[in-house]
Protein backbone atom coordinates (compact mmCIF):
# COMPACT_ATOMS: atom_id res chain seq x y z
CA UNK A 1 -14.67 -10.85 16.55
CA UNK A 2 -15.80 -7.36 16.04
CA UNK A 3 -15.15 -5.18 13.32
CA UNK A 4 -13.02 -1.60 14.22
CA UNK A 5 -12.23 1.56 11.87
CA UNK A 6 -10.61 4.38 13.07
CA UNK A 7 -11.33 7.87 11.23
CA UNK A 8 -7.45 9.44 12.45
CA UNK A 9 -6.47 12.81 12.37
CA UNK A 10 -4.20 15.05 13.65
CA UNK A 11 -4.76 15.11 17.21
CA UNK A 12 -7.40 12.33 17.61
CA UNK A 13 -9.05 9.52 16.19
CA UNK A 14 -13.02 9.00 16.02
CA UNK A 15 -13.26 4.52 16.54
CA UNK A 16 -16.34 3.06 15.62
CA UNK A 17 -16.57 -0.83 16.78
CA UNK A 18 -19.35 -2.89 15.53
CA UNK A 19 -20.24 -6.64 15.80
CA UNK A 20 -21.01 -9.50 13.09
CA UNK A 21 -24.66 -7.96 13.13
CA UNK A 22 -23.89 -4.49 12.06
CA UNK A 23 -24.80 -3.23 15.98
CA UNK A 24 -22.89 -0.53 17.35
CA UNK A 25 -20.53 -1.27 20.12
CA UNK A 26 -19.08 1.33 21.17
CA UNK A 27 -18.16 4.86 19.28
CA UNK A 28 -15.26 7.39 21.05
CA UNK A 29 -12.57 9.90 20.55
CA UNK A 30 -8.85 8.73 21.07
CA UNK A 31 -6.71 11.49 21.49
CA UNK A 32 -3.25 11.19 20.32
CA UNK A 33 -0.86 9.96 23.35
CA UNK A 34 1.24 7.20 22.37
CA UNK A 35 -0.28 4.15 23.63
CA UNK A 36 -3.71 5.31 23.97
CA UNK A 37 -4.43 3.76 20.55
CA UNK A 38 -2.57 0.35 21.88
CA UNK A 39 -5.13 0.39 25.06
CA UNK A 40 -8.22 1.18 23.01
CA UNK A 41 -7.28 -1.87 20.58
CA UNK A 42 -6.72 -4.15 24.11
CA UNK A 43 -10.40 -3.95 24.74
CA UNK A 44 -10.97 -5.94 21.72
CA UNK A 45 -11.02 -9.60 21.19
CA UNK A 46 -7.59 -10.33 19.52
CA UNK A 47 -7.08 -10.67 15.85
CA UNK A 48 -10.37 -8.25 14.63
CA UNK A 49 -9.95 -6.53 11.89
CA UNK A 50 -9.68 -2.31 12.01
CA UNK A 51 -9.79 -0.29 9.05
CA UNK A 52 -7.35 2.53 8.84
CA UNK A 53 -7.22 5.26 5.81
CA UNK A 54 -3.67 6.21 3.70
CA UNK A 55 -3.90 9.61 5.96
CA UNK A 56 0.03 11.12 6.32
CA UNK A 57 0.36 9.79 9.94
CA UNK A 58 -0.92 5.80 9.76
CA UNK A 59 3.05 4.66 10.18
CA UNK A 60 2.75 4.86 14.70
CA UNK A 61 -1.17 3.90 14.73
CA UNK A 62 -0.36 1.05 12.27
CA UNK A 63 2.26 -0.05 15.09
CA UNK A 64 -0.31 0.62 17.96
CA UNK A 65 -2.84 -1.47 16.31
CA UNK A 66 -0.32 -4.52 16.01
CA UNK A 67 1.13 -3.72 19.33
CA UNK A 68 -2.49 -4.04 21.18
CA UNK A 69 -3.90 -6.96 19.22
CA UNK A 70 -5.15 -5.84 16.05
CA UNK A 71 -5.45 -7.06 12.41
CA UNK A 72 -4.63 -3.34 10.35
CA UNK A 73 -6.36 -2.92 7.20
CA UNK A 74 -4.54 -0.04 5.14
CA UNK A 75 -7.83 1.81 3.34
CA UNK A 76 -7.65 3.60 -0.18
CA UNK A 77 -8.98 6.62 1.35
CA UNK A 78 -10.13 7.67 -2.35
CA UNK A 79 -11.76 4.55 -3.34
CA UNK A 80 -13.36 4.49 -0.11
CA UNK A 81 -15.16 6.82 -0.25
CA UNK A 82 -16.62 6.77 -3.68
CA UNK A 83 -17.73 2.77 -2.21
CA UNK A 84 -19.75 4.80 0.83
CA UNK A 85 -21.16 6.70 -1.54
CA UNK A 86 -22.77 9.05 1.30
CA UNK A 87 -23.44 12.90 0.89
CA UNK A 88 -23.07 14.17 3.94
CA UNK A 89 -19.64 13.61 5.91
CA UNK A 90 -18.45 13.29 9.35
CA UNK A 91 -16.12 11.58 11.92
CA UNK A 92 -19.09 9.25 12.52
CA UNK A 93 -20.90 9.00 8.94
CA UNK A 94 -16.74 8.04 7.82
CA UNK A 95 -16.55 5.46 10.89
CA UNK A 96 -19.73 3.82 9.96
CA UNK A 97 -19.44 3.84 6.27
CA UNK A 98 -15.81 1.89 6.63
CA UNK A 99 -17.45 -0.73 9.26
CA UNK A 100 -20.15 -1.33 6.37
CA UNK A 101 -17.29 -1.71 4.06
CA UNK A 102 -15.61 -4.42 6.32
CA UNK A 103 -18.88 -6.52 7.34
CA UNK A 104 -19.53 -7.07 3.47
CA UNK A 105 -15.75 -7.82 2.75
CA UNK A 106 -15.54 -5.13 0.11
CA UNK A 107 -13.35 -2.75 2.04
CA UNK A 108 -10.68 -1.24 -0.99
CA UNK A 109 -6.93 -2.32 1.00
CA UNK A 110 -3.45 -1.43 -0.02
CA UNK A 111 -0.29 -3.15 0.96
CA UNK A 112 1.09 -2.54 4.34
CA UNK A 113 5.21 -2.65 4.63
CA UNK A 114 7.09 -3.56 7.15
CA UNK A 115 8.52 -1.50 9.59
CA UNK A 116 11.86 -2.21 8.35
CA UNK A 117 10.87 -0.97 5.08
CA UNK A 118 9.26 1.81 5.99
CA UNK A 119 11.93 3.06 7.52
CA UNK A 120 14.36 2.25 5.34
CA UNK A 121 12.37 4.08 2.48
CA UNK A 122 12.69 7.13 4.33
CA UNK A 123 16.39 7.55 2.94
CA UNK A 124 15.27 7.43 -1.11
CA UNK A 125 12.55 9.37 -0.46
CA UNK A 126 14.30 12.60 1.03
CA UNK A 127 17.14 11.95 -1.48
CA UNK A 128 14.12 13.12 -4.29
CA UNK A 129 13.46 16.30 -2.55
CA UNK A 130 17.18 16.97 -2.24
CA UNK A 131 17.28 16.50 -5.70
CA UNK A 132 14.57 18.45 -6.73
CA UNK A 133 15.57 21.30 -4.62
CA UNK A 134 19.21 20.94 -6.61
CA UNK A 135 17.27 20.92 -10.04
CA UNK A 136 15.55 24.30 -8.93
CA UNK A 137 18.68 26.13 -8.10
CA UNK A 138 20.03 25.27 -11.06
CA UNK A 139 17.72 25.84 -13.23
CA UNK A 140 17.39 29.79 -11.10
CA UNK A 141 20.99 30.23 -11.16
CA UNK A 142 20.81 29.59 -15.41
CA UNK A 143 17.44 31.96 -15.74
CA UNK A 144 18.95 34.41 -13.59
CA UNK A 145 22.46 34.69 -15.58
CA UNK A 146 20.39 34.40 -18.48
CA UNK A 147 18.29 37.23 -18.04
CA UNK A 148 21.48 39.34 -18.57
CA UNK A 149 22.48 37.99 -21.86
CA UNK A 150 25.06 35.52 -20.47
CA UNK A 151 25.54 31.94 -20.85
CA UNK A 152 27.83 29.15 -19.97
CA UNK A 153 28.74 27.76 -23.47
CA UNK A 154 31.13 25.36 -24.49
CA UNK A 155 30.90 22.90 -21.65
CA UNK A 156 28.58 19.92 -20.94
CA UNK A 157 27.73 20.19 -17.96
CA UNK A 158 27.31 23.81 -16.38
CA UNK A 159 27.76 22.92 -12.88
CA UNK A 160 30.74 20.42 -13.32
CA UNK A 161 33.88 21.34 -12.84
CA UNK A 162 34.46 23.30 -15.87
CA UNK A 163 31.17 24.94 -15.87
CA UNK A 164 31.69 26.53 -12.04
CA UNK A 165 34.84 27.89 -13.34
CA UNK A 166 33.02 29.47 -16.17
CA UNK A 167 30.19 30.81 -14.06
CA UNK A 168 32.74 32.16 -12.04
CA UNK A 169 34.11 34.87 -14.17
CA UNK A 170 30.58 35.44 -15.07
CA UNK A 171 29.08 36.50 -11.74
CA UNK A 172 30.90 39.33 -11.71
CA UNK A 173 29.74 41.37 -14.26
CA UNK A 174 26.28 40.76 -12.82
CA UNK A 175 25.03 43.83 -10.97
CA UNK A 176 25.96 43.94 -7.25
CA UNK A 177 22.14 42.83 -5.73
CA UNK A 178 21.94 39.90 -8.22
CA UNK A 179 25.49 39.18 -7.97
CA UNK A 180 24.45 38.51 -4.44
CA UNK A 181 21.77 36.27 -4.95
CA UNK A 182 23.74 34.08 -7.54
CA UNK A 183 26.13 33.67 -4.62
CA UNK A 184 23.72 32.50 -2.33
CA UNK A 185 22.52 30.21 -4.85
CA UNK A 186 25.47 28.54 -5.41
CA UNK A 187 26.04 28.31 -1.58
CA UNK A 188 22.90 26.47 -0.94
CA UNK A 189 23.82 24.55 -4.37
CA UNK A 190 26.69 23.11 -2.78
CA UNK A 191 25.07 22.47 0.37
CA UNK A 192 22.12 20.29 -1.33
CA UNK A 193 24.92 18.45 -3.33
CA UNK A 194 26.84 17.25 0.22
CA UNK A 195 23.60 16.28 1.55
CA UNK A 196 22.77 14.13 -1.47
CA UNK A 197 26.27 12.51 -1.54
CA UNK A 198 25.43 11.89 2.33
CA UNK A 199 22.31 9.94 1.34
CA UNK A 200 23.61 7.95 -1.44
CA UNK A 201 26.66 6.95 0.88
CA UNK A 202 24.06 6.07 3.41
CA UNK A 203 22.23 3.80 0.70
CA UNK A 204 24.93 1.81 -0.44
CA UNK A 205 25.74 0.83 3.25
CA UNK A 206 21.68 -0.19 4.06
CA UNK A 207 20.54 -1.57 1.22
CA UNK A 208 22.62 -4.61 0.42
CA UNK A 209 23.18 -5.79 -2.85
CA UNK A 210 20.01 -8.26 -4.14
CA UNK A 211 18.85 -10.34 -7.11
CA UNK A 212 15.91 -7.77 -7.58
CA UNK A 213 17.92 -4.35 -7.56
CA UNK A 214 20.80 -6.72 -10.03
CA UNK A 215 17.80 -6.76 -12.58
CA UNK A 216 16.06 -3.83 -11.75
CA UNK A 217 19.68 -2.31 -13.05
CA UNK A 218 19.35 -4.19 -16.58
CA UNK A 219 16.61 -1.57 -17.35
CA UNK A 220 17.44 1.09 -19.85
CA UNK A 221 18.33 4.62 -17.44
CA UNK A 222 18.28 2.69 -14.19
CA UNK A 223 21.22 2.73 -12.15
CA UNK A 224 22.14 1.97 -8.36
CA UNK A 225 20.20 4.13 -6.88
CA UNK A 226 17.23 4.52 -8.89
CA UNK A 227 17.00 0.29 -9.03
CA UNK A 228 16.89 1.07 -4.77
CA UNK A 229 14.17 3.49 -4.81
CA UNK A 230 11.89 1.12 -7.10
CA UNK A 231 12.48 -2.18 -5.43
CA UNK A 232 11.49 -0.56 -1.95
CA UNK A 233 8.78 1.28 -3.31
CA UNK A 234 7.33 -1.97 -4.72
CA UNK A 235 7.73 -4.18 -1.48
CA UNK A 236 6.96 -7.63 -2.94
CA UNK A 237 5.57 -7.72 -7.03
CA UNK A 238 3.17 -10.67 -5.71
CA UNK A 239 0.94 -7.70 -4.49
CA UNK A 240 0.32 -7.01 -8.22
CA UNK A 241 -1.67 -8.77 -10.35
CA UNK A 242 -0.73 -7.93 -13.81
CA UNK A 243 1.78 -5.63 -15.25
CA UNK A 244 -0.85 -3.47 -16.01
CA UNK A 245 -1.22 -2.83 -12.37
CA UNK A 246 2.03 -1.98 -11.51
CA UNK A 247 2.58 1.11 -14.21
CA UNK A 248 -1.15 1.83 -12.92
CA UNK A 249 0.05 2.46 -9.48
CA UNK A 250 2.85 4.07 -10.73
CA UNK A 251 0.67 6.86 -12.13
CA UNK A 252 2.09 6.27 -16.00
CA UNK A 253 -1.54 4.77 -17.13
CA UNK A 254 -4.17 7.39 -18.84
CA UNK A 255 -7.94 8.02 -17.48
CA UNK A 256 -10.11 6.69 -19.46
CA UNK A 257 -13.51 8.40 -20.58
CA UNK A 258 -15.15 5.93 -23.19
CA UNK A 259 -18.94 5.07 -23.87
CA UNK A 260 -20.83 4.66 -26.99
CA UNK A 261 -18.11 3.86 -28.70
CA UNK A 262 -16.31 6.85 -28.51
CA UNK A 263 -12.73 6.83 -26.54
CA UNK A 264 -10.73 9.33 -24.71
CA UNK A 265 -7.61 9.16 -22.50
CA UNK A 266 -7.01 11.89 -20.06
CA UNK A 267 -4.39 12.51 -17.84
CA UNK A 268 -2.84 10.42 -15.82
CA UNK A 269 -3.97 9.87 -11.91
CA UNK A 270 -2.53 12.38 -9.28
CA UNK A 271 -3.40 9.72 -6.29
CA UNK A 272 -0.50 7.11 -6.99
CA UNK A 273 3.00 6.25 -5.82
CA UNK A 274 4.39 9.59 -6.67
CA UNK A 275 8.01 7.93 -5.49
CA UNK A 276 7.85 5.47 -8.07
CA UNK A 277 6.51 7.69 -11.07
CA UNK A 278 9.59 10.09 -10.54
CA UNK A 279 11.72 7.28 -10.45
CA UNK A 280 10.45 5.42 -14.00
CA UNK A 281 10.22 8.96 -15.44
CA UNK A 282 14.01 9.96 -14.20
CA UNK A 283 15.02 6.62 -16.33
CA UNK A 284 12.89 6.85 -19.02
CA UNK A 285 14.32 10.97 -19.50
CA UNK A 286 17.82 9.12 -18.99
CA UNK A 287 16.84 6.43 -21.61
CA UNK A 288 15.52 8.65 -24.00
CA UNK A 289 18.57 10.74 -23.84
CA UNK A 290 20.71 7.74 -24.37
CA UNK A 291 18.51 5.53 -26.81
CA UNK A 292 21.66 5.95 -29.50
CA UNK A 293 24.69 5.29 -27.63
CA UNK A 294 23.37 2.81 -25.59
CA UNK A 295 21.59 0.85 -28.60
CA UNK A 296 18.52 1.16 -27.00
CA UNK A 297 16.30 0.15 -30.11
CA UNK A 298 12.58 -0.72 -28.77
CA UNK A 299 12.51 2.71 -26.78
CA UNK A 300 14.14 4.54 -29.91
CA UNK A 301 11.24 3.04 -31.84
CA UNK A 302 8.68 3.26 -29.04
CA UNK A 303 10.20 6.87 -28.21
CA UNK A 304 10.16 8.52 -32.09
CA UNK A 305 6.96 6.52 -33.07
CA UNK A 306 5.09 9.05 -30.41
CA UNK A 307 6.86 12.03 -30.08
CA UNK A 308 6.25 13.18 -34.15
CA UNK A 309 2.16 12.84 -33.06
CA UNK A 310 1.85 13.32 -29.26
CA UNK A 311 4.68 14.83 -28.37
CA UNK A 312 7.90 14.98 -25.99
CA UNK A 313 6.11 14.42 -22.54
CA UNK A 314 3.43 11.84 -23.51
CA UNK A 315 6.17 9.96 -25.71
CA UNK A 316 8.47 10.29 -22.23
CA UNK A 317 5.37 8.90 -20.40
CA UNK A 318 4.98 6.11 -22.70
CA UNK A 319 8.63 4.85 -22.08
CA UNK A 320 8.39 5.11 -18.68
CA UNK A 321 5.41 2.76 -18.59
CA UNK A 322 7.10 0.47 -20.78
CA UNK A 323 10.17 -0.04 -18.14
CA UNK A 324 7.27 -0.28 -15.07
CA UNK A 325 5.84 -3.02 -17.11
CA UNK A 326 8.72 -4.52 -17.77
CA UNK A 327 9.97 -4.19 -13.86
CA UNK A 328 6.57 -6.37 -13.58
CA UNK A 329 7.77 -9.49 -15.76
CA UNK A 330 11.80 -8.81 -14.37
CA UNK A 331 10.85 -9.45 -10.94
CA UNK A 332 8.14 -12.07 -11.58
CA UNK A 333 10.30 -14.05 -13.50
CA UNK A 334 13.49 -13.22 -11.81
CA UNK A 335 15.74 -12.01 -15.12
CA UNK A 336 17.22 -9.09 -16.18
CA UNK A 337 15.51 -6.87 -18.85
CA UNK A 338 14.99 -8.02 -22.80
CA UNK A 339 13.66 -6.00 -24.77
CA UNK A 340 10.95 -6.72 -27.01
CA UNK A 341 11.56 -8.21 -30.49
CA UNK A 342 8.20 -6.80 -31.59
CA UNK A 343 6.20 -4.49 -31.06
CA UNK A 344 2.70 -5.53 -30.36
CA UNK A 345 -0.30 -2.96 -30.77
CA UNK A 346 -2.32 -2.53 -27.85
């Protein structure tokens, strides 16, 4: 068995192979041609192990490394690389330093989906940036109106049906240039909204009803489609250890700067599953909103205990961890959200 890792970029990929001993096999450049990665792997005896970092293209040469024989191992290309702990850095210094990494079994991995799942993930995850791109049109149609002293009052919601009608009569006494760009605003607005109703169609007919998205929906300001996007996002829960880990990977879990007994919490990680933060904070911002009507009591508690001394966004966070933690013990267990009858200080 030897021991592969493939530095990838763009248009190439630097493989370093190395046997049991830690002796260099063979080191090349694989340009990018699909099945040139597949060939390269064929060389190999079957089953070896090659290391491959999170870079934004490991989806085909995760496929070419099954495809010709290989064992993928999906790196944490930040971990990684604090482990190699070298100064310097090259194709060949990165190659080397991830074959050391794999001899002495200490090589940082991360789960590896499916195919299926990977593509299937595809359709939640463009749904987000068609929804963010609708939040910032709405939010420049509002400032723009705004900056003329107008408003769309007495209404709920100020794109609904009622609030288009308003806006309506209030483009008009915009002057002529800005009345222009409202206009085009609005046209891409309603663009963005048929693509997203496109995408949530297509969701409901791929992703079948399941046990996990029927709890996942128990939570407090998860519905259909937000219980989609976290179940695929997640994979399998058996990947996590504690429910610690999950809201970790979820990026709702503070840095941590403490020695001689003296603590500080920073901000949370940039380097996490950005899909699934969006998703606990769009429920816990839906929660929070809610926490009254719905009789959502722990996050009204959890929610008002933090906002009066940290404020809005760090109480928001808070809430969202709570329902990432409690997606942990849902889908472990395989029951629908309780919430706590305590709360117990951490």
């Amino acid at each position: 068995m030897e021991y592969i890792a493939l530095d990838v970029h763009k248009r190439y990929t630097w493989a370093r192979v190395e046997n049991a001993h830690g002796d260099r096999v063979t080191e090349q450049r694989v340009l990018h041609q699909r099945g040139a990665i597949q060939v390269f792997m064929q060389q190999w005896t079957a089953g070896s192990p090659v290391a491959v970092e999170t870079v934004g293209n490991w989806y085909w040469v995760v496929d070419e490394i099954e495809a010709g024989g290989g064992q993928p191992q999906l790196v944490n290309a930040r971990l990684a690389k604090l482990m190699i702990g070298s100064v310097n850095k090259s194709d060949k210094l990165d190659a080397q330093g991830l074959n050391r990494l794999q001899r002495t079994g200490t090589l940082p991995t991360v789960w590896i989906p499916s195919a299926a799942v990977r593509d299937a993930r595809e359709l939640p995850r463009t749904r987000m940036v068609f929804s963010h791109q609708r939040t910032q049109l709405k939010n420049r149609v509002l400032a723009t109106v705004a900056k003329y002293g107008l408003g769309i009052d007495g209404v709920s919601d100020a794109f609904g049906k009622r609030g288009r009608q308003v806006l309506s009569t209030l483009v008009p006494q915009l002057p002529p240039q800005t009345q222009q760009a409202v206009t085009c605003l609005l046209t891409q607005l309603d663009q963005v909204e048929a693509t997203l109703t496109l995408l949530e169609d297509q969701m409901r007919a791929v992703f079948a009803p399941c046990p996990q998205t029927a709890w996942l929906k128990t939570l407090p300001g998860v519905g259909e489609l937000l219980a989609v996007v976290i179940w695929t996002e997640i994979g399998t829960v058996a990947r996590f250890r504690r429910a610690e880990a999950l809201a970790s990977y979820s990026g709702l879990v503070a840095r941590e700067h403490s020695s001689g007994g003296k603590f500080h919490f920073g901000a949370i990680r940039r380097d996490v599953n950005q899909y699934l933060k969006w998703a606990f904070v769009e429920a816990a911002n839906s929660a929070v909103l809610n926490r009254a009507r719905c009789g959502y009591t722990h996050i009204s508690q959890l929610y008002d205990r933090l906002r009066g001394r940290r404020g809005h966004g760090k109480a928001k966070v808070a809430v969202a961890r709570h329902l990432a933690e409690a997606s942990f013990w849902m889908l472990t267990k395989g029951e629908p959200y309780r919430a706590p009858t305590s709360s117990t200080p951490r």
